[in-house]
PDB file of N, CA and C in Angstrom:
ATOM      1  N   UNK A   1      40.489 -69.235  88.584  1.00  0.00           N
ATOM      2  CA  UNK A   1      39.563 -69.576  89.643  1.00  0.00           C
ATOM      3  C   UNK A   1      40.216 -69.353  91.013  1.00  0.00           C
ATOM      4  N   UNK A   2      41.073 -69.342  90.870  1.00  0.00           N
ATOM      5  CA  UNK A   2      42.102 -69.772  92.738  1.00  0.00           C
ATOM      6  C   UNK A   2      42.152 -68.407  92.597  1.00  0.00           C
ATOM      7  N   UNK A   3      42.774 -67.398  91.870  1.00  0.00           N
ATOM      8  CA  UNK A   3      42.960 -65.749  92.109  1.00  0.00           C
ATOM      9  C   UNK A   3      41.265 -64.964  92.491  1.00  0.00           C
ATOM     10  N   UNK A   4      40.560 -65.700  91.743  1.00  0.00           N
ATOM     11  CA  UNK A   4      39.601 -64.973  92.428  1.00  0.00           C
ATOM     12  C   UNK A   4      39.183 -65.618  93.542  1.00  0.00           C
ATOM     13  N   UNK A   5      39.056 -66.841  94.082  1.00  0.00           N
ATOM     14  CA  UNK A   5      38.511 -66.942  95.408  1.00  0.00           C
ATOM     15  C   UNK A   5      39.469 -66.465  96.673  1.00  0.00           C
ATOM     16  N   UNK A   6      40.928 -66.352  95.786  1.00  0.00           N
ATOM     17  CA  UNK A   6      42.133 -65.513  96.793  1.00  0.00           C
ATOM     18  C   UNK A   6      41.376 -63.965  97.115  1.00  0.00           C
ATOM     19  N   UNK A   7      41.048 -63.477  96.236  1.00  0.00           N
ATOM     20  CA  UNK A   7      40.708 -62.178  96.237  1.00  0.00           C
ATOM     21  C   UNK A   7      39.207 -61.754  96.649  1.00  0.00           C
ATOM     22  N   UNK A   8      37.777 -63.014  97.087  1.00  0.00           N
ATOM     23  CA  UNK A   8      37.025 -62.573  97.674  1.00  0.00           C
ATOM     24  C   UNK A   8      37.489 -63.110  99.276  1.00  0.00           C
ATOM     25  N   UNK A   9      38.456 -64.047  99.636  1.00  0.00           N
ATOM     26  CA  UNK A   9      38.718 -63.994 100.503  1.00  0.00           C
ATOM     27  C   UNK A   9      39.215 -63.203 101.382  1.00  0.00           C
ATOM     28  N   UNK A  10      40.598 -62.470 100.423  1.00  0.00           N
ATOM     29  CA  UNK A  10      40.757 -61.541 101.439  1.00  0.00           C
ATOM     30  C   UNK A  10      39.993 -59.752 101.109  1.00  0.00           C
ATOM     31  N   UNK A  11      39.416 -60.154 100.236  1.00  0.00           N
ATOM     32  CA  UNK A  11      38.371 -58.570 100.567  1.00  0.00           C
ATOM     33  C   UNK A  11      37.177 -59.359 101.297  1.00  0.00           C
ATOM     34  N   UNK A  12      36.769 -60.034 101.816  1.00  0.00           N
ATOM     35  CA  UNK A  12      36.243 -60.380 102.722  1.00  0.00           C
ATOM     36  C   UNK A  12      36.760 -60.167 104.719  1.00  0.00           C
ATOM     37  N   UNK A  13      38.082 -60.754 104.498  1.00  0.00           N
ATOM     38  CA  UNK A  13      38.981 -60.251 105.574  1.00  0.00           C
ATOM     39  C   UNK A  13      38.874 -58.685 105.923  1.00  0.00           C
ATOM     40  N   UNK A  14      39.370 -58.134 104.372  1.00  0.00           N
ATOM     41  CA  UNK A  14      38.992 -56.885 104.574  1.00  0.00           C
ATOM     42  C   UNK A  14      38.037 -55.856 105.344  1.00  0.00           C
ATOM     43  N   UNK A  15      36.952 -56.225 104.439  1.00  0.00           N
ATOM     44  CA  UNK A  15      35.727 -56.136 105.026  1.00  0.00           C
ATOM     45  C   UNK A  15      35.299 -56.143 106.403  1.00  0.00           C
ATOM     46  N   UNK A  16      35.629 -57.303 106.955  1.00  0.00           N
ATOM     47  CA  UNK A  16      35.259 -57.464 108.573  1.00  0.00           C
ATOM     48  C   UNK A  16      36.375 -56.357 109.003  1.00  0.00           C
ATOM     49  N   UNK A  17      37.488 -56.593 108.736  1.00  0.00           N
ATOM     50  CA  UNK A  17      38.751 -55.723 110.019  1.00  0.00           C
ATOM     51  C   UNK A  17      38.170 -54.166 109.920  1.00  0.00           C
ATOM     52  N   UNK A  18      37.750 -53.396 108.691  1.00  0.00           N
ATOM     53  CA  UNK A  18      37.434 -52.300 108.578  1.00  0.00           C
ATOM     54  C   UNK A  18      35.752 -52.037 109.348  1.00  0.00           C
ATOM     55  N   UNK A  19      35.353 -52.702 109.111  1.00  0.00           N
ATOM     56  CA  UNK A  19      33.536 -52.583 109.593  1.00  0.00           C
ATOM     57  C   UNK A  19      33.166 -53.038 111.253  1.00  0.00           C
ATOM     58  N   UNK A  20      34.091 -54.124 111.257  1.00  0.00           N
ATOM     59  CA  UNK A  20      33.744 -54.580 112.970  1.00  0.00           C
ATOM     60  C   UNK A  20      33.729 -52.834 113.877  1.00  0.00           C
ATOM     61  N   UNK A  21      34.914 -52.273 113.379  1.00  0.00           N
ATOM     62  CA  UNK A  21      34.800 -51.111 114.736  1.00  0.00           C
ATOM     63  C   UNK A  21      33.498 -50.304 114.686  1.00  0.00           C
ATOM     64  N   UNK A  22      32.646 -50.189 113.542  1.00  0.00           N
ATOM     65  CA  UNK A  22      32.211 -49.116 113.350  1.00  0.00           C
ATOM     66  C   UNK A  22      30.140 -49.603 113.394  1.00  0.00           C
ATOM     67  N   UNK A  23      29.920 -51.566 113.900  1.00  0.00           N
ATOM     68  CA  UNK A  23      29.151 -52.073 113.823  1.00  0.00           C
ATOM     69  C   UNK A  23      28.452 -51.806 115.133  1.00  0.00           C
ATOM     70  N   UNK A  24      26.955 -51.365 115.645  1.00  0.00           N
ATOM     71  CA  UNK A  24      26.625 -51.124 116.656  1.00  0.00           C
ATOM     72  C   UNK A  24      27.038 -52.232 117.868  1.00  0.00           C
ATOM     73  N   UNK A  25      27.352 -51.971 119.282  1.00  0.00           N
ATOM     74  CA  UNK A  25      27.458 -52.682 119.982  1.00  0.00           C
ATOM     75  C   UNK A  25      26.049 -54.316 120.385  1.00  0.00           C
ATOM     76  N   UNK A  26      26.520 -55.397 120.547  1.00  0.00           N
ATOM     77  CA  UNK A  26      25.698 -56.623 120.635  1.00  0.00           C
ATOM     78  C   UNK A  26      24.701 -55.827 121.862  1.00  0.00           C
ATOM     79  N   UNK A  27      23.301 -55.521 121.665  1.00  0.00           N
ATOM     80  CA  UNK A  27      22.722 -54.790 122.795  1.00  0.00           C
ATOM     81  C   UNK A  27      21.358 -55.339 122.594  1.00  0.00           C
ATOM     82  N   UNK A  28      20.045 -55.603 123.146  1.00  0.00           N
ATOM     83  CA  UNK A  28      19.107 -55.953 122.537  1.00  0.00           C
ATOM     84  C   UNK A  28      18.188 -54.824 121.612  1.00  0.00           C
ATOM     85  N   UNK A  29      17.418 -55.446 121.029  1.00  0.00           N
ATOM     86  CA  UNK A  29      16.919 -54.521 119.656  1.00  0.00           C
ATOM     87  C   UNK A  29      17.507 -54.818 118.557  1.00  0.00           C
ATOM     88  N   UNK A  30      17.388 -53.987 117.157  1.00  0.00           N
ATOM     89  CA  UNK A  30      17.415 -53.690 115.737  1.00  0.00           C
ATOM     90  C   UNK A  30      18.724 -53.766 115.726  1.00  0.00           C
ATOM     91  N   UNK A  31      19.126 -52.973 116.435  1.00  0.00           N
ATOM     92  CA  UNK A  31      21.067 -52.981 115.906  1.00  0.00           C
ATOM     93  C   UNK A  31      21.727 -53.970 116.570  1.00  0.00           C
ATOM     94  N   UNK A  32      21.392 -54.854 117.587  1.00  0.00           N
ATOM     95  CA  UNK A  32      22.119 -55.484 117.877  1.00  0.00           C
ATOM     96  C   UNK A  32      21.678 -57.036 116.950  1.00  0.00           C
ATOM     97  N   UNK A  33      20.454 -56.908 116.527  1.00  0.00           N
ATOM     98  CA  UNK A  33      20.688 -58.149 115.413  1.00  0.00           C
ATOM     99  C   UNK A  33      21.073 -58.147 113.914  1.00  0.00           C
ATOM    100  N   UNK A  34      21.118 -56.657 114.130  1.00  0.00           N
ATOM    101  CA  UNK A  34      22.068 -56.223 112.569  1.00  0.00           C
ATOM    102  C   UNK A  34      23.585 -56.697 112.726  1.00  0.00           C
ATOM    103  N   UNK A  35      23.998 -56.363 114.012  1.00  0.00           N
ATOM    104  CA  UNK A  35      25.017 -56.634 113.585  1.00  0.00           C
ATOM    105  C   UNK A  35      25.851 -57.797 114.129  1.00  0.00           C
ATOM    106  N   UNK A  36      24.906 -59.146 114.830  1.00  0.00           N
ATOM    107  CA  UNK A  36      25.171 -60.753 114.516  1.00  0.00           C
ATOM    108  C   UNK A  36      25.049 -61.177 113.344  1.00  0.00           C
ATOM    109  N   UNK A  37      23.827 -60.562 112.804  1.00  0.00           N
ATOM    110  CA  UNK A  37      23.531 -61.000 111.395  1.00  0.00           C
ATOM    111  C   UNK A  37      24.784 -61.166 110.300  1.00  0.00           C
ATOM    112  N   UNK A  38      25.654 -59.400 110.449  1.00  0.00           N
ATOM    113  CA  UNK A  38      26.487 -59.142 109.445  1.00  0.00           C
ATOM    114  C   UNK A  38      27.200 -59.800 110.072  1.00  0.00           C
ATOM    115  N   UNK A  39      27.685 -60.203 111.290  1.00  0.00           N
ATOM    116  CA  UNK A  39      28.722 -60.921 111.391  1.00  0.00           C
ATOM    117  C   UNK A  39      28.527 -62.420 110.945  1.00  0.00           C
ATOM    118  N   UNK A  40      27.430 -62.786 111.168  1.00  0.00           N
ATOM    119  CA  UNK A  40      27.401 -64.032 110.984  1.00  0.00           C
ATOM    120  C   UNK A  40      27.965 -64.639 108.894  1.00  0.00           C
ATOM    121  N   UNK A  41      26.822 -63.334 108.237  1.00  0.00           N
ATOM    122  CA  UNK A  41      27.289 -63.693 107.214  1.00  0.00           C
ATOM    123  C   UNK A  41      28.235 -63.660 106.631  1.00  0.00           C
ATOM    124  N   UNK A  42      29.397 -62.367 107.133  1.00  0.00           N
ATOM    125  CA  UNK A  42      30.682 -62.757 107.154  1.00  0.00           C
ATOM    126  C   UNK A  42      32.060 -63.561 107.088  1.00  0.00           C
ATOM    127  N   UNK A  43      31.223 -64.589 108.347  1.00  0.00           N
ATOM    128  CA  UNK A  43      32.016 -65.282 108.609  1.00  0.00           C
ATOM    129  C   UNK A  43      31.607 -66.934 107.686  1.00  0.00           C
ATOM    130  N   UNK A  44      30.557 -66.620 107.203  1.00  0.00           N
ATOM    131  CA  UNK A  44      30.060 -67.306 106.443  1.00  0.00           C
ATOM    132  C   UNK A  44      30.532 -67.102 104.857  1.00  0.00           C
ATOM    133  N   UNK A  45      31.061 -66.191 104.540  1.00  0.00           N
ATOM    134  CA  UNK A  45      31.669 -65.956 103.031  1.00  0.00           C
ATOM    135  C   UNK A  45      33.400 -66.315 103.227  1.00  0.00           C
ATOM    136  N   UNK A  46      33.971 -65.703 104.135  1.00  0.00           N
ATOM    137  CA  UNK A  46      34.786 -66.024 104.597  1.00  0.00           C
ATOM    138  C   UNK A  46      35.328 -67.958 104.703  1.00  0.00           C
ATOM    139  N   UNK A  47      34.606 -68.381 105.545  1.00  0.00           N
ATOM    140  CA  UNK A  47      34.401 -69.894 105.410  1.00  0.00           C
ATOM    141  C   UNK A  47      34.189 -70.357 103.959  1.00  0.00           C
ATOM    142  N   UNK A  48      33.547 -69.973 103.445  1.00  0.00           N
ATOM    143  CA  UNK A  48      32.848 -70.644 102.068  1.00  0.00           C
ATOM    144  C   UNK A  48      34.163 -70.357 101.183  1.00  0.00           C
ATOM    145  N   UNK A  49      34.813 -69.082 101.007  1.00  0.00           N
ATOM    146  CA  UNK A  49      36.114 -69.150 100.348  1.00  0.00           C
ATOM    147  C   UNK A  49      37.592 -69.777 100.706  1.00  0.00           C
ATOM    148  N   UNK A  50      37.452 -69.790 101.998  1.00  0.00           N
ATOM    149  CA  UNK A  50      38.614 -70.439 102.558  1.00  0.00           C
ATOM    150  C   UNK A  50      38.427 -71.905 102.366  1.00  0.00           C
ATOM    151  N   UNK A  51      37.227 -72.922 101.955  1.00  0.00           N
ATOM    152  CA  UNK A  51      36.963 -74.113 102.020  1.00  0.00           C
ATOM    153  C   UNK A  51      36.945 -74.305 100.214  1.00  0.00           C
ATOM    154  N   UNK A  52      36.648 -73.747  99.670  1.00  0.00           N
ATOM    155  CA  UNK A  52      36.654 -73.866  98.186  1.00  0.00           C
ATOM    156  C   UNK A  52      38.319 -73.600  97.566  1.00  0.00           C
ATOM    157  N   UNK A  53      38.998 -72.408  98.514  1.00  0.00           N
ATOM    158  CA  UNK A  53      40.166 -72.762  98.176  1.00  0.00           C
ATOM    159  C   UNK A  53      41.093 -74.424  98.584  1.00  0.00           C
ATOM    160  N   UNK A  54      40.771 -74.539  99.632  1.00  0.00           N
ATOM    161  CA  UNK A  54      41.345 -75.731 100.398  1.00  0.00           C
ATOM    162  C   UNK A  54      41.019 -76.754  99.184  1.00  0.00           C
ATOM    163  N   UNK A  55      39.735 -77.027  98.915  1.00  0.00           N
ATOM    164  CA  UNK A  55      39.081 -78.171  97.933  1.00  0.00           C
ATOM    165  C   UNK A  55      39.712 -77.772  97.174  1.00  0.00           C
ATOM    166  N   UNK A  56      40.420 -77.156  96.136  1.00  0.00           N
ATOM    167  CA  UNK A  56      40.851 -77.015  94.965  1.00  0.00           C
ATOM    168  C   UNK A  56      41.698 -77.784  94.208  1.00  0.00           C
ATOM    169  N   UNK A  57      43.164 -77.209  95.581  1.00  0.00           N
ATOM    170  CA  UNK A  57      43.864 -77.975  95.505  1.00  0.00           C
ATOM    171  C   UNK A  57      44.347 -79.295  95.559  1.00  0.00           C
ATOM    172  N   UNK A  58      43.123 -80.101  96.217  1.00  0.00           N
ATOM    173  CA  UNK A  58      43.127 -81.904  96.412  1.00  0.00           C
ATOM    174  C   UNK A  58      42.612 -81.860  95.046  1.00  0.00           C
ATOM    175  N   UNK A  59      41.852 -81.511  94.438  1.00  0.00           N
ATOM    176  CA  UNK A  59      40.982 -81.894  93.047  1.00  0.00           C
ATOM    177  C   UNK A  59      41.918 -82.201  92.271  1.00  0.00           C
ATOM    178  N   UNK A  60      42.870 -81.253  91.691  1.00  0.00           N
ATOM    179  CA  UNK A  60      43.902 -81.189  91.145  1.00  0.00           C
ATOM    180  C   UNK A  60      44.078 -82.575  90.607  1.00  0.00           C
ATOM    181  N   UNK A  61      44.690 -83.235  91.402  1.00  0.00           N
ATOM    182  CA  UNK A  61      44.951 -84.902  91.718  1.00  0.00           C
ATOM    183  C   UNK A  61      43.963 -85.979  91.488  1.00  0.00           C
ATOM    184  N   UNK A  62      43.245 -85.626  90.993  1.00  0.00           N
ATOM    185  CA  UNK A  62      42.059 -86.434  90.769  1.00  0.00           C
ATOM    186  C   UNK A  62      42.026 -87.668  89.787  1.00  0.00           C
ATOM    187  N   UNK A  63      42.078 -88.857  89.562  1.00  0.00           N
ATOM    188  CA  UNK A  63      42.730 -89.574  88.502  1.00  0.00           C
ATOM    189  C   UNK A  63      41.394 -89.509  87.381  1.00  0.00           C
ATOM    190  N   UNK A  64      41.393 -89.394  86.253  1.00  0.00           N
ATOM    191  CA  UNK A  64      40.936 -89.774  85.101  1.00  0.00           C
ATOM    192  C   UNK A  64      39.611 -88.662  84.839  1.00  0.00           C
ATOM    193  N   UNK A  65      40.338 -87.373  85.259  1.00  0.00           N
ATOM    194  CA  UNK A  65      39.795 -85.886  84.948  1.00  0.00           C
ATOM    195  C   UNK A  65      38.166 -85.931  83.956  1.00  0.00           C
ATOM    196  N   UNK A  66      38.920 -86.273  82.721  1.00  0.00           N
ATOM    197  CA  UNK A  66      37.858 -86.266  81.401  1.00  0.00           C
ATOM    198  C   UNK A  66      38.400 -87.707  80.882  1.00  0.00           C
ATOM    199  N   UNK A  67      37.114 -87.715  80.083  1.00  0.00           N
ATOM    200  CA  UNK A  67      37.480 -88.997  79.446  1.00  0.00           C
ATOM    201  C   UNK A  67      38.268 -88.767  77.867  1.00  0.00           C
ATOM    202  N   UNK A  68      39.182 -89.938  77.885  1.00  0.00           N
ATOM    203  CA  UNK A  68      40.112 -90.072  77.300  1.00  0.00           C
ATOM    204  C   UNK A  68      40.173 -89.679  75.440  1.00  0.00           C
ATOM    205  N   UNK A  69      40.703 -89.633  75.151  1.00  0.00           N
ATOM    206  CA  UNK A  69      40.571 -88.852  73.706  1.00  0.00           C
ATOM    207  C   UNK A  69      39.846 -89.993  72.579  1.00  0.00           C
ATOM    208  N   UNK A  70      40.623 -91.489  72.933  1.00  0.00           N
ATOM    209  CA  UNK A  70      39.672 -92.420  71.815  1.00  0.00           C
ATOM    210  C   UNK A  70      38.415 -92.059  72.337  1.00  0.00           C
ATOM    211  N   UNK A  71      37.581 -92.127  73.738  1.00  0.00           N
ATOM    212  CA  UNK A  71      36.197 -92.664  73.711  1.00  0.00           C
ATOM    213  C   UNK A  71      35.604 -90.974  72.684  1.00  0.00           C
ATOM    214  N   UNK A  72      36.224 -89.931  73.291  1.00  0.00           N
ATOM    215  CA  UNK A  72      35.892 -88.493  72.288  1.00  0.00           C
ATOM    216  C   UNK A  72      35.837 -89.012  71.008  1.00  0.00           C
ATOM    217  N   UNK A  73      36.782 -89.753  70.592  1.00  0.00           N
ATOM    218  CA  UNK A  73      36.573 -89.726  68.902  1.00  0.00           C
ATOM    219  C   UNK A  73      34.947 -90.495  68.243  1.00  0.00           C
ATOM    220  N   UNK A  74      35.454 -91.660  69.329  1.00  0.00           N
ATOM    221  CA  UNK A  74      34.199 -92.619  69.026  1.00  0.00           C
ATOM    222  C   UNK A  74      32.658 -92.006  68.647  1.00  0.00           C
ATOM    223  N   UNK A  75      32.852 -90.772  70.109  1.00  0.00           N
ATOM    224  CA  UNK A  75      31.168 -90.181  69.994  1.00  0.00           C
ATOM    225  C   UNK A  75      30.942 -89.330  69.188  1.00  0.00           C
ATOM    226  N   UNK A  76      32.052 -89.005  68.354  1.00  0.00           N
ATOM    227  CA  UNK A  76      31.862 -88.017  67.250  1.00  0.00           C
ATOM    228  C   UNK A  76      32.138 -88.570  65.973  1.00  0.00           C
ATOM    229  N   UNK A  77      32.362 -90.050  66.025  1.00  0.00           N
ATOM    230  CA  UNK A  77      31.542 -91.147  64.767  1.00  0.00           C
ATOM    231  C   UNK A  77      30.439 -90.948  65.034  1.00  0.00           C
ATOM    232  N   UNK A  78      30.160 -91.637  65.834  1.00  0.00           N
ATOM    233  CA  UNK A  78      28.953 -91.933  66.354  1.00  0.00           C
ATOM    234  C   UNK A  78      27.924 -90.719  65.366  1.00  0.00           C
ATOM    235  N   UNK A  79      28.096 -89.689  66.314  1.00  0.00           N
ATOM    236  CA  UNK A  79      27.379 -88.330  66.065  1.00  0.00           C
ATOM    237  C   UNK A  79      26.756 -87.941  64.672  1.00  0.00           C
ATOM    238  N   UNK A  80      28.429 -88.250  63.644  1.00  0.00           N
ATOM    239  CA  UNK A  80      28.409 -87.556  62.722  1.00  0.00           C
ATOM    240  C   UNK A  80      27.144 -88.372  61.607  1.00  0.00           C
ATOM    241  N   UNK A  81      26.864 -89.807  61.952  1.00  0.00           N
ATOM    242  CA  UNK A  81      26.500 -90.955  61.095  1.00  0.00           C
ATOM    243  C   UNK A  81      24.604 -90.376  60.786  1.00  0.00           C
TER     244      UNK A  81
END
């Protein structure tokens, strides 16, 4: 999970450093809201991976993950009856 949100992050990075030069100038009209738009969503994938990585790592630490192996056994008495 962490290698891939490493890896839409920075082909996201990517993405912008290569495309910004080549995006019509902010001007009014069609191209100039094409290309707030793309920036905006950009910076919006960008954010969204850089914040899911950040969250990851606190999760980690989380006390009492899954529940514990007796209550598992119990529900698969339970189940089997």
């Amino acid at each position: 999970m962490k290698n891939r949100l490493l890896l839409s992050l920075l082909a996201g990075l990517a993405l912008v450093y290569f495309a910004v030069p080549y995006l019509p100038e902010m001007e009014p009209g069609l191209s100039g809201w094409f290309s707030a738009i793309w920036l905006i969503f950009a910076v919006l994938v960008i954010g969204g991976n850089l914040s899911a990585l950040m969250f990851q790592r606190y999760t980690q630490y989380a006390p009492e993950r899954a529940p514990s192996k007796r209550v598992q056994k119990e529900r698969k008495r339970v189940r089997q009856h």
